[in-house]
C-alpha atoms as a PDB file:
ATOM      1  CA  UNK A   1       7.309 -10.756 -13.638  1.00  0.00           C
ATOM      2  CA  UNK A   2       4.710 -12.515 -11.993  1.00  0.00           C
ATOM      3  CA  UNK A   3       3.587 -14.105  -8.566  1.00  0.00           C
ATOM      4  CA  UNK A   4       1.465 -16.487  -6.959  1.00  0.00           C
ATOM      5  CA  UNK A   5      -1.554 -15.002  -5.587  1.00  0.00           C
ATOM      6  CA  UNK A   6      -3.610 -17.609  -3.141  1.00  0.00           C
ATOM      7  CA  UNK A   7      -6.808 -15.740  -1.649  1.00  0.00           C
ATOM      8  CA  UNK A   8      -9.336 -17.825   0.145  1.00  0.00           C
ATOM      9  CA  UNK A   9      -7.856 -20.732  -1.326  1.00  0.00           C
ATOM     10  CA  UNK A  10      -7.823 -19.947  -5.028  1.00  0.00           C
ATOM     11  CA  UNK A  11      -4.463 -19.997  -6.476  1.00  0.00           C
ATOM     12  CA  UNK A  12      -3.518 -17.894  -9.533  1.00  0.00           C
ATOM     13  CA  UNK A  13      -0.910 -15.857 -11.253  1.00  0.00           C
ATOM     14  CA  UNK A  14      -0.515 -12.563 -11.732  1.00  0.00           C
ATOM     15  CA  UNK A  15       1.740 -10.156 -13.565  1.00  0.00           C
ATOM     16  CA  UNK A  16       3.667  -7.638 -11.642  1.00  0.00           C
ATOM     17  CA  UNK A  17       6.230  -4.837 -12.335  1.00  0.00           C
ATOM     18  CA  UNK A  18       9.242  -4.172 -10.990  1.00  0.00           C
ATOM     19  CA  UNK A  19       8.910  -2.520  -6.927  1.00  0.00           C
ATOM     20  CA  UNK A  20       5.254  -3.505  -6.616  1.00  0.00           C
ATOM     21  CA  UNK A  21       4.269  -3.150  -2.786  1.00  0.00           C
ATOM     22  CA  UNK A  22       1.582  -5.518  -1.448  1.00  0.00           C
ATOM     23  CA  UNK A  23      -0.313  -2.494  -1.042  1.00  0.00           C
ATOM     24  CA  UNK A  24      -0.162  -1.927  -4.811  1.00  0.00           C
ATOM     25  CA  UNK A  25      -1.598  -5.880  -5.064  1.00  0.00           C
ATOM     26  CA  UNK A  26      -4.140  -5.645  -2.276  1.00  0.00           C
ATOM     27  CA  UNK A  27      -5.900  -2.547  -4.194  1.00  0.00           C
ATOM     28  CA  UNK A  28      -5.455  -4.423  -7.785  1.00  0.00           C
ATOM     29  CA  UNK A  29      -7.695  -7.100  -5.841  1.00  0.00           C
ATOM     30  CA  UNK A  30     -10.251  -5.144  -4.512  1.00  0.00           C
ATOM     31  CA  UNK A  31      -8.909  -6.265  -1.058  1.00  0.00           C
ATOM     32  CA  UNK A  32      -9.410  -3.914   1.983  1.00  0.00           C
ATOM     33  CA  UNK A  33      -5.963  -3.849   3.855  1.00  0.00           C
ATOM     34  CA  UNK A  34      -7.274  -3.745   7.241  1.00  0.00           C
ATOM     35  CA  UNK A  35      -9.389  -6.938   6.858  1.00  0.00           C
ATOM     36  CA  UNK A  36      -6.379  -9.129   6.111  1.00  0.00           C
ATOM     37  CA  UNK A  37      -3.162 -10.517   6.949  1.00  0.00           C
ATOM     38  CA  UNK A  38      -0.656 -11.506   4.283  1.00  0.00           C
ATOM     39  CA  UNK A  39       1.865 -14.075   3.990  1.00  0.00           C
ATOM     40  CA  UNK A  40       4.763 -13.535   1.328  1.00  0.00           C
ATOM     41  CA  UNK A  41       6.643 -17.202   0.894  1.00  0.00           C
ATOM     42  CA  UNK A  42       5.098 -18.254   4.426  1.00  0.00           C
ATOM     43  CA  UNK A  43       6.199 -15.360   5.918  1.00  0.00           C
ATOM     44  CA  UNK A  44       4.256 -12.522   7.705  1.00  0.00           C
ATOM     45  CA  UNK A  45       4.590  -8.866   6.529  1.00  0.00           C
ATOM     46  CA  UNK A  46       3.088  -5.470   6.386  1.00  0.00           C
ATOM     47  CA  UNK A  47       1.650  -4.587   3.024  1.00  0.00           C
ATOM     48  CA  UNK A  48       4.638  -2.325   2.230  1.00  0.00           C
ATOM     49  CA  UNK A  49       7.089  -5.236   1.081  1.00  0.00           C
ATOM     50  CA  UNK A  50       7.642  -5.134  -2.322  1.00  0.00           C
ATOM     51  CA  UNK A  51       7.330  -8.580  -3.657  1.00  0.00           C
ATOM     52  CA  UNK A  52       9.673 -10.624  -6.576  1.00  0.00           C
ATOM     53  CA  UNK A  53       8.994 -12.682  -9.354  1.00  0.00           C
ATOM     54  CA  UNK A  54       7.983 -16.048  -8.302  1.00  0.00           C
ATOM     55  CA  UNK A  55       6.944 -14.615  -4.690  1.00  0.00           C
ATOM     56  CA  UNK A  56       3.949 -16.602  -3.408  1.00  0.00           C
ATOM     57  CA  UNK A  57       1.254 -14.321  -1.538  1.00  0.00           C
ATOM     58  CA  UNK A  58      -0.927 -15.676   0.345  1.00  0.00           C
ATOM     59  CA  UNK A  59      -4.172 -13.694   2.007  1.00  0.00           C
ATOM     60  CA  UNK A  60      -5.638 -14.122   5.012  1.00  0.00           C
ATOM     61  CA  UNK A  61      -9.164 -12.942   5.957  1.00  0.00           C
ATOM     62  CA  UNK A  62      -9.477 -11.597   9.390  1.00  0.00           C
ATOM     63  CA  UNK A  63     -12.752 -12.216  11.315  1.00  0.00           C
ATOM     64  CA  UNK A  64     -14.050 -10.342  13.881  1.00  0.00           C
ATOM     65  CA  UNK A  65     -16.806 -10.741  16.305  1.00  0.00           C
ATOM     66  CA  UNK A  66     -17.849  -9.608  19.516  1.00  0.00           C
END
């Protein structure tokens, strides 16, 4: 299985298994989960979705400042 992984706008594919959690991807990555939003097929979710083959997930980098 695989999915399309788009992270501050570089697109590319990576393998999954079956029941992977965004949480599972995020980590793979190197991606703190509190600095980002994510968007599964334009949708937005909490990082405990599990995603499907073909799923496109799309980060979003959160910026703060004061």
């Amino acid at each position: 299985m695989s999915i399309k992984l788009i992270n501050k706008g570089n697109v590319k594919e990576i393998e999954i298994s079956e029941n992977t959690k965004i949480e599972d991807i995020l980590k793979q990555e190197e991606i703190p989960i509190e600095t980002v939003v994510v968007k599964l097929n334009g949708d937005t979710v909490t990082e405990d979705e599990v995603v499907k083959d073909d799923d496109e997930l799309e980060i979003i980098k959160v910026i703060y400042g004061g």
